[in-house]
N, C-alpha and C. Protein backbone atom coordinates (compact mmCIF):
# COMPACT_ATOMS: atom_id res chain seq x y z
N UNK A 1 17.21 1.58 9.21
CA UNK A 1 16.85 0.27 9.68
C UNK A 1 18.15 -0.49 9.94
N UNK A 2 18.31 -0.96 11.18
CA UNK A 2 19.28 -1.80 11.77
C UNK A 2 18.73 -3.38 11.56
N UNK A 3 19.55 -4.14 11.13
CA UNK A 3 19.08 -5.84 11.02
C UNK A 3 20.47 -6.35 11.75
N UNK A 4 20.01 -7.05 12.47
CA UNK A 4 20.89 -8.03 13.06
C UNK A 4 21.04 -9.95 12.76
N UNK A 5 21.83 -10.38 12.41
CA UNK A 5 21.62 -11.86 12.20
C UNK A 5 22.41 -12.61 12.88
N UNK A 6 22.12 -13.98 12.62
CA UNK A 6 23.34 -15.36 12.72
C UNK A 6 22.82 -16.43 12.06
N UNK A 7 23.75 -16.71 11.32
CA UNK A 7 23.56 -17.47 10.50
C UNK A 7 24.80 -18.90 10.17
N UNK A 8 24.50 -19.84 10.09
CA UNK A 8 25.59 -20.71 9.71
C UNK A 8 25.78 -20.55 7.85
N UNK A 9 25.69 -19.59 7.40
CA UNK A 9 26.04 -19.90 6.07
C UNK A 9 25.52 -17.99 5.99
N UNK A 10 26.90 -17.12 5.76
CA UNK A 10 26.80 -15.87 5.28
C UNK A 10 26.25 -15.10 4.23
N UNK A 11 26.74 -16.37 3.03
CA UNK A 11 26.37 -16.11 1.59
C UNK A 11 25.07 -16.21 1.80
N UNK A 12 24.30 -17.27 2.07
CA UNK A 12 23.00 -17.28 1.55
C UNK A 12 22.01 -16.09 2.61
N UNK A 13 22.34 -15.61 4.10
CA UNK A 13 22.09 -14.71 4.58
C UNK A 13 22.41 -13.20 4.10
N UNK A 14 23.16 -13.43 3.45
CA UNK A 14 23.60 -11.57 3.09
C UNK A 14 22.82 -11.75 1.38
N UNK A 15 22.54 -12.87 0.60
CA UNK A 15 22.08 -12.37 -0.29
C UNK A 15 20.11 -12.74 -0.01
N UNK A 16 19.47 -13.37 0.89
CA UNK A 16 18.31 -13.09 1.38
C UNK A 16 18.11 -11.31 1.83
N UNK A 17 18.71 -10.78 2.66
CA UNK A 17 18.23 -9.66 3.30
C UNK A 17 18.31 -8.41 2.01
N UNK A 18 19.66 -8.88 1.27
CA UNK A 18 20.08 -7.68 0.13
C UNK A 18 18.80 -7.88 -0.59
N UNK A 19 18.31 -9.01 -0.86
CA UNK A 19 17.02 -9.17 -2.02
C UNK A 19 15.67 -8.91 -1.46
N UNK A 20 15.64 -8.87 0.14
CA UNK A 20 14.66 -8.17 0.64
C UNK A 20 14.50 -6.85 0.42
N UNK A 21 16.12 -5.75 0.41
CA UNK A 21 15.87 -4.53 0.53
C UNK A 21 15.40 -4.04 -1.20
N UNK A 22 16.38 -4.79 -1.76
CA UNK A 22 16.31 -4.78 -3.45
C UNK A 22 14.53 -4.76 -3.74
N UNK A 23 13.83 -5.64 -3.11
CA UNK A 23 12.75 -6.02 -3.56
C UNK A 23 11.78 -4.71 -3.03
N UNK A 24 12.22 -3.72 -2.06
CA UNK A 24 11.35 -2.88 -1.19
C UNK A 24 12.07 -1.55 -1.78
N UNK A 25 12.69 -1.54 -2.73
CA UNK A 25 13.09 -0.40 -3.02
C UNK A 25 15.18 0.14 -2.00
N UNK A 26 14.71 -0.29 -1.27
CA UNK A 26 16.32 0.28 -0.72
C UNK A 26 17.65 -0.08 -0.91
N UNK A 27 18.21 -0.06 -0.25
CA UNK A 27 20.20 -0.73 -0.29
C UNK A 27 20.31 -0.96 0.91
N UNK A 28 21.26 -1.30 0.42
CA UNK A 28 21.94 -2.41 1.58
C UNK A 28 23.66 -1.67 1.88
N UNK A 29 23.61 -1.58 3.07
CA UNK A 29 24.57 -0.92 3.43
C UNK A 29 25.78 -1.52 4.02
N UNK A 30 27.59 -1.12 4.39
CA UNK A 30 28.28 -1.93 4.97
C UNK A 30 27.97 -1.87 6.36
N UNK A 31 28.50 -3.26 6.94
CA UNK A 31 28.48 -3.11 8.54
C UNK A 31 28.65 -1.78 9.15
N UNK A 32 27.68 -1.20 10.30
CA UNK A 32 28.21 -0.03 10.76
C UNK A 32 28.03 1.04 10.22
N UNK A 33 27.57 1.15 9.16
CA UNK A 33 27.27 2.45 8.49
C UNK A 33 25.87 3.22 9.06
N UNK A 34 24.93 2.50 9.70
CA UNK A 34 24.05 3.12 10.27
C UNK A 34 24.31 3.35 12.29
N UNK A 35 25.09 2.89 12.31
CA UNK A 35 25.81 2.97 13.97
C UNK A 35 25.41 3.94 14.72
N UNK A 36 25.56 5.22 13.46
CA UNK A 36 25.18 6.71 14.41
C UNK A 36 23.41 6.84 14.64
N UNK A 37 22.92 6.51 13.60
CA UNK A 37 21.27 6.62 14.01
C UNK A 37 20.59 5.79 15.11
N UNK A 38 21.03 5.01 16.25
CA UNK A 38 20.96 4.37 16.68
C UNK A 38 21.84 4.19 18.69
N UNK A 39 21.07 4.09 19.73
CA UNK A 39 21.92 4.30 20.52
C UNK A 39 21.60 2.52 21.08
N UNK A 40 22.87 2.29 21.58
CA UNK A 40 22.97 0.88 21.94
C UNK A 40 22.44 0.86 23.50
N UNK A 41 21.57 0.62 24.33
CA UNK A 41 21.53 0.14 25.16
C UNK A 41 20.89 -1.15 26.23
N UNK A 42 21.42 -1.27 27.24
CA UNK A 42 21.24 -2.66 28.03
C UNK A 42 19.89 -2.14 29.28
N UNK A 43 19.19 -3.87 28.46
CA UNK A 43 17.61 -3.48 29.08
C UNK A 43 17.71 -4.37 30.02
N UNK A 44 17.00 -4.42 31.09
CA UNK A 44 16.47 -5.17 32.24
C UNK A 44 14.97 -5.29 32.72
N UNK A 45 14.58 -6.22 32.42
CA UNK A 45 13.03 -6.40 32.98
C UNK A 45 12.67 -7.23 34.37
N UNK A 46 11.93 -6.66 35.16
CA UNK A 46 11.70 -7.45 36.27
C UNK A 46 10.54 -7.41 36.60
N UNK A 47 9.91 -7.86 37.68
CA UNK A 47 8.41 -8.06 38.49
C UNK A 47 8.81 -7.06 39.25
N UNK A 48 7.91 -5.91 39.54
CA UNK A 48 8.00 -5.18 41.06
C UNK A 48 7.19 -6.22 42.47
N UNK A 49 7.57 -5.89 42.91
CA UNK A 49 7.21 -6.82 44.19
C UNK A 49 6.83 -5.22 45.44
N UNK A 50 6.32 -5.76 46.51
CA UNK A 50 6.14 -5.06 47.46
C UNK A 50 7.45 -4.38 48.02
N UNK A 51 8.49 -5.27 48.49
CA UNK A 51 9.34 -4.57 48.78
C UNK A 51 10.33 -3.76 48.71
N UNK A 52 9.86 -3.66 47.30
CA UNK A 52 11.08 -2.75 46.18
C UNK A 52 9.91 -1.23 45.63
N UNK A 53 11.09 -0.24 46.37
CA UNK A 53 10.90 0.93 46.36
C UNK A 53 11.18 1.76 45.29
N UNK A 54 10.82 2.31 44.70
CA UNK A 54 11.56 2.58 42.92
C UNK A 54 12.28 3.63 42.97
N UNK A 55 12.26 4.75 44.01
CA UNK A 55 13.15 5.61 44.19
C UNK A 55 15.03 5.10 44.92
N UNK A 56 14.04 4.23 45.82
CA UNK A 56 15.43 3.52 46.77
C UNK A 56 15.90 2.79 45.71
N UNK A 57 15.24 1.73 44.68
CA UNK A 57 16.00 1.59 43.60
C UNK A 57 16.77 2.30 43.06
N UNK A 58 16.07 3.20 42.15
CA UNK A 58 17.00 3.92 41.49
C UNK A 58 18.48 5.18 41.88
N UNK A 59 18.19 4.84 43.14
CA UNK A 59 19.29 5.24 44.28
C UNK A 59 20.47 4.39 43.79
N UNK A 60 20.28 3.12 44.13
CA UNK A 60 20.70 2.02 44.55
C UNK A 60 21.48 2.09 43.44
N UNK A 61 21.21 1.74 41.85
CA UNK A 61 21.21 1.45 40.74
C UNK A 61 22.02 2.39 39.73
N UNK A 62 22.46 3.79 40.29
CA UNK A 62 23.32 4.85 39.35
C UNK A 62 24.11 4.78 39.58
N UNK A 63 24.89 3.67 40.51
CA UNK A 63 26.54 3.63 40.53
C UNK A 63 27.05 2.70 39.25
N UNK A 64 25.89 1.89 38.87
CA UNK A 64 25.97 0.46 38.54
C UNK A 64 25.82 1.07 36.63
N UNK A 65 25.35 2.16 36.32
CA UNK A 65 25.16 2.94 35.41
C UNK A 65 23.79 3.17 35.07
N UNK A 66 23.18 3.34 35.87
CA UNK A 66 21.41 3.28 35.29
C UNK A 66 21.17 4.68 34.78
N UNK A 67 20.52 4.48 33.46
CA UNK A 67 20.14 6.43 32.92
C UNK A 67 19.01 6.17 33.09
N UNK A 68 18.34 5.09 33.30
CA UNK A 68 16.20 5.22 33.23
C UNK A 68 15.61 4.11 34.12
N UNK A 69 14.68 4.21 34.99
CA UNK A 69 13.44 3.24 35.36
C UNK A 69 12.28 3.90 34.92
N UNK A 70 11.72 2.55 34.96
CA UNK A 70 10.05 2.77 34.43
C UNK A 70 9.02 1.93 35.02
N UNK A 71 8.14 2.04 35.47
CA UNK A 71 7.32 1.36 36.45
C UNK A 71 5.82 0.91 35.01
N UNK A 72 5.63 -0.37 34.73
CA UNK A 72 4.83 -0.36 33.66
C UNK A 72 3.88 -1.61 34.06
N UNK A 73 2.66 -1.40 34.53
CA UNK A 73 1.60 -2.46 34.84
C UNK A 73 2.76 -3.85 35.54
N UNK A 74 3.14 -3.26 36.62
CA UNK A 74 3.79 -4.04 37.61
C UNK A 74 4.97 -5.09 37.08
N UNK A 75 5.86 -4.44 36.21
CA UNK A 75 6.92 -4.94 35.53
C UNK A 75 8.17 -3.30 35.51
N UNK A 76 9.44 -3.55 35.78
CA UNK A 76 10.23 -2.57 36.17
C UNK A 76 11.10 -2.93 35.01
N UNK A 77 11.52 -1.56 34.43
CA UNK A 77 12.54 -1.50 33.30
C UNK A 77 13.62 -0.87 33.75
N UNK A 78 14.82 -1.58 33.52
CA UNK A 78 15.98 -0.49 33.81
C UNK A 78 16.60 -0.65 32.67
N UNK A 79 17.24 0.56 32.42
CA UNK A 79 17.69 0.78 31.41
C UNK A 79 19.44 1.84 31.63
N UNK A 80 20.45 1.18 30.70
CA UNK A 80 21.34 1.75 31.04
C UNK A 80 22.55 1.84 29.83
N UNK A 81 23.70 2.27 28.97
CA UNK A 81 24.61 2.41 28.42
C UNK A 81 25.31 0.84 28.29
N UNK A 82 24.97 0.04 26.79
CA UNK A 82 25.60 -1.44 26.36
C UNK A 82 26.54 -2.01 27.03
N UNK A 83 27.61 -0.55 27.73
CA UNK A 83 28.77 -0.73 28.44
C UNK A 83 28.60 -1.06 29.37
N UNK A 84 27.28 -0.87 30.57
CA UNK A 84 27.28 -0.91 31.70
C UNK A 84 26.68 -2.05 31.75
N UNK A 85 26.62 -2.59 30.94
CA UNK A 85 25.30 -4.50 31.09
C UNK A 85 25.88 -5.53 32.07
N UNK A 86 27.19 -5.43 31.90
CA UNK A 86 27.50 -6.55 33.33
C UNK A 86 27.62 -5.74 34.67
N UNK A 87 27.97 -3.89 34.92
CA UNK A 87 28.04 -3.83 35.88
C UNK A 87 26.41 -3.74 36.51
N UNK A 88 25.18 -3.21 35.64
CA UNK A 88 23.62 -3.63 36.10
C UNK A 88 23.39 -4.41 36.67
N UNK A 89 23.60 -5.74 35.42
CA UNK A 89 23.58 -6.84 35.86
C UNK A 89 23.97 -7.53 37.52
N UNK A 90 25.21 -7.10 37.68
CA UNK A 90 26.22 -7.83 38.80
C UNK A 90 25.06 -7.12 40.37
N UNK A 91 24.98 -5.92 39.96
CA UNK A 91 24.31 -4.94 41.30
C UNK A 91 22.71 -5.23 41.01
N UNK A 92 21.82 -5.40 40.16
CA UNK A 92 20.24 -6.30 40.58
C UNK A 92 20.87 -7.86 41.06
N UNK A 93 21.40 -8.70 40.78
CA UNK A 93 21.79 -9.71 41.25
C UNK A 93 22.08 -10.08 42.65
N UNK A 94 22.99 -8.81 42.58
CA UNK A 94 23.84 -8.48 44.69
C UNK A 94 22.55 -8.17 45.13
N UNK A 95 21.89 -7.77 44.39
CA UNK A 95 20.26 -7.18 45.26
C UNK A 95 19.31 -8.06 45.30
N UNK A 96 19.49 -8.97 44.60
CA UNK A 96 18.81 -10.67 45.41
C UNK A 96 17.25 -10.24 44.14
N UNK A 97 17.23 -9.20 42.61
CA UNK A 97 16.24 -9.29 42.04
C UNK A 97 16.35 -10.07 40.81
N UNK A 98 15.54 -10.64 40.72
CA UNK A 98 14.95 -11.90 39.91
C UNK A 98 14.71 -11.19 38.12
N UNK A 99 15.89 -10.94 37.34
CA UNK A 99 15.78 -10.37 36.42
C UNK A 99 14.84 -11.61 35.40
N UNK A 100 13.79 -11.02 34.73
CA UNK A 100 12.65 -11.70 33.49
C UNK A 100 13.39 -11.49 32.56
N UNK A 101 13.80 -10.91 32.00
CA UNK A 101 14.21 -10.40 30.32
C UNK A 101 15.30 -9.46 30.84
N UNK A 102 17.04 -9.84 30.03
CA UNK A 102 17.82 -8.73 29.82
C UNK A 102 18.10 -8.74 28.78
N UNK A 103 18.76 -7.82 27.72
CA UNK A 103 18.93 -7.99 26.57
C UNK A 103 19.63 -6.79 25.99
N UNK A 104 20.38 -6.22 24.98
CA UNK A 104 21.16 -5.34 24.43
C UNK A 104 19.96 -4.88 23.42
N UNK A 105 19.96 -3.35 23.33
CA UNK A 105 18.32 -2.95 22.16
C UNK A 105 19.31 -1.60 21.70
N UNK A 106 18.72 -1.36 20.67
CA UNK A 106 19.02 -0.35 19.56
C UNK A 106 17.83 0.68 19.84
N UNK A 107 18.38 1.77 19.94
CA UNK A 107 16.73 2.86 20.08
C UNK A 107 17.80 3.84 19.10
N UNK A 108 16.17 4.49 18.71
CA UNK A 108 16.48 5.23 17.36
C UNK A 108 16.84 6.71 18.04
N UNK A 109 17.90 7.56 17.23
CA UNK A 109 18.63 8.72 17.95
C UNK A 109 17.82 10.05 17.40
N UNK A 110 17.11 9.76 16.16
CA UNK A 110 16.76 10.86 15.44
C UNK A 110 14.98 9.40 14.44
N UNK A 111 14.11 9.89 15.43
CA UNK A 111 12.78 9.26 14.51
C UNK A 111 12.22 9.87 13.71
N UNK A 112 11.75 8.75 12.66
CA UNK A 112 11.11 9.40 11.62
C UNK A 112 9.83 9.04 11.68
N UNK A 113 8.60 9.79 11.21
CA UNK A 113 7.10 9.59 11.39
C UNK A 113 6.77 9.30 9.68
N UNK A 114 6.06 8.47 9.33
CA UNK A 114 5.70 8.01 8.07
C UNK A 114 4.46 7.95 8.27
N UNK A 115 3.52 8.14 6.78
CA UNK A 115 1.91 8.33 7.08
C UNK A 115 1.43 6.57 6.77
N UNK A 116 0.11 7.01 6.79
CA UNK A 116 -0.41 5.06 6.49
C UNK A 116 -0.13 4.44 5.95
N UNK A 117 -0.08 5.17 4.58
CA UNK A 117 -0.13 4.24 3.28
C UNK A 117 1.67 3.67 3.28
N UNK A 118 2.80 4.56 3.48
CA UNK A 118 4.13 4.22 3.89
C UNK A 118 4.04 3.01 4.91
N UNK A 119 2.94 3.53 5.70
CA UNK A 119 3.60 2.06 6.56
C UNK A 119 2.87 1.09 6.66
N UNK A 120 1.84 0.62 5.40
CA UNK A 120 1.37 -0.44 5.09
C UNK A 120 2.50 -1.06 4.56
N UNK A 121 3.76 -0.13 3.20
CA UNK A 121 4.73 -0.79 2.53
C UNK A 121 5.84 -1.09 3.78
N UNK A 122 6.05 -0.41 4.33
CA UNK A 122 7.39 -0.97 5.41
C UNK A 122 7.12 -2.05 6.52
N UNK A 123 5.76 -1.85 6.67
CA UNK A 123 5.26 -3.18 7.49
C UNK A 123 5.50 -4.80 7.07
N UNK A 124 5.11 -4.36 5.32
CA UNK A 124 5.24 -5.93 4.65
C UNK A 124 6.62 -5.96 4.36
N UNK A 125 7.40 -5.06 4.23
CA UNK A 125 8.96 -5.28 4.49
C UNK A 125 9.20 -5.89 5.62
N UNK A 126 8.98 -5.14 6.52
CA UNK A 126 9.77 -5.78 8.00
C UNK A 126 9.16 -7.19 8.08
N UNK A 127 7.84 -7.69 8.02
CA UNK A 127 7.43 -9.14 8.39
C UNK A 127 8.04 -9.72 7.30
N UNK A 128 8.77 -9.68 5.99
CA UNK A 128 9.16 -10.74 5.44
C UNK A 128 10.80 -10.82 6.00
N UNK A 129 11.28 -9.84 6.61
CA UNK A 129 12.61 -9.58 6.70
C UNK A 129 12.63 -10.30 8.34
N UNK A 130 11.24 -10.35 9.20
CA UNK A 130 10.98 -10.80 10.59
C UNK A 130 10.91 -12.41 9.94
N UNK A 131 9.94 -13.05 8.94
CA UNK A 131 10.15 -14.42 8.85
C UNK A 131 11.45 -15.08 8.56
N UNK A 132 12.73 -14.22 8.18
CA UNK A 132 13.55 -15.00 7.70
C UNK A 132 14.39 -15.62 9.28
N UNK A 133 14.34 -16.90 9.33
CA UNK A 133 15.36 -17.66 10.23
C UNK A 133 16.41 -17.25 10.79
N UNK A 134 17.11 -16.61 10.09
CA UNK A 134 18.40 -15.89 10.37
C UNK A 134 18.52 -14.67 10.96
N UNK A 135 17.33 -13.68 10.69
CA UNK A 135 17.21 -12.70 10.98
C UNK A 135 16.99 -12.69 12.96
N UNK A 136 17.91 -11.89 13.51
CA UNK A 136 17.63 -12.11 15.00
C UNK A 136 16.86 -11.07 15.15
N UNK A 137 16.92 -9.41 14.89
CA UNK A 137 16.39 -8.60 15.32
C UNK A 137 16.17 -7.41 13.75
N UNK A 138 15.00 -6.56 14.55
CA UNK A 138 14.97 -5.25 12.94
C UNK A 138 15.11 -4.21 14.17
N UNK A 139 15.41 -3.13 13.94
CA UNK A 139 15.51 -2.10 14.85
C UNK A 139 14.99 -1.14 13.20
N UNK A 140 14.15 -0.31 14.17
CA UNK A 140 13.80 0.88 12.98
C UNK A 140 14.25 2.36 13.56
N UNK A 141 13.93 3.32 13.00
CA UNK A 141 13.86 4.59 13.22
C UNK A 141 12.43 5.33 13.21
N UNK A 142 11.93 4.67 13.02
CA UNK A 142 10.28 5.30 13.17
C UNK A 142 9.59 5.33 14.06
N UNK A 143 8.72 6.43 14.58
CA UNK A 143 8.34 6.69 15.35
C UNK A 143 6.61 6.22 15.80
């Protein structure tokens, strides 16, 4: 499990999340220690429209670094390497498309499958670890 924060006050953020994991059984690890289970990449969401072709897209779009599109109930995902987020960015822009949602995401490198009763307990983990203020994001490994 990846947690991401910001917080104006460290102390009281690093000892909330430690007493979350404390309280669920786990540890708490240093920055970066989970880095490898995890691949960083830069998302793009848009509207498909009529005049956008998803092949001529994704033509268009692998200089700029694109590894994935996805065509999903008339919303287009591109997806590409954390590194490549401003050059994506710069080339849907030159292309006059109207990006909805971009954002940097964590996807898991190696998932794990847990049965019900496990993920009744990790569920009420993650929503108390999702209510805390500080907390920006949870990235898991489960599948």
């Amino acid at each position: 499990m990846f947690v991401e924060c910001a917080t104006d006050n460290t102390t009281r953020t690093v000892a909330n999340v430690k007493s979350y994991f404390n309280k669920a059984g786990g540890s708490f690890v240093p920055t970066g220690s989970l880095e490898f289970m995890f691949n960083r990449k830069a998302v793009f969401e848009f509207d498909k429209t009529d005049e956008l072709d998803i092949e001529e897209l994704e033509l268009e779009l692998i200089d700029a670094g694109l590894e994935k599109i996805e065509l999903d109930e008339g919303t287009i995902t591109v997806t590409a390497d954390y590194h490549d987020y401003g050059s994506l960015s710069d080339a849907l822009e030159k292309m006059g498309i109207d990006v909805k949602n971009s954002s940097l995401q964590r996807f898991p490198t190696s998932p794990v499958e847990f049965d019900d009763e496990q993920m009744v307990e990790i569920e009420k983990f993650l929503d108390k670890l999702e209510d805390d203020e500080d907390v920006l994001e949870v990235y898991t490994n489960m599948a």
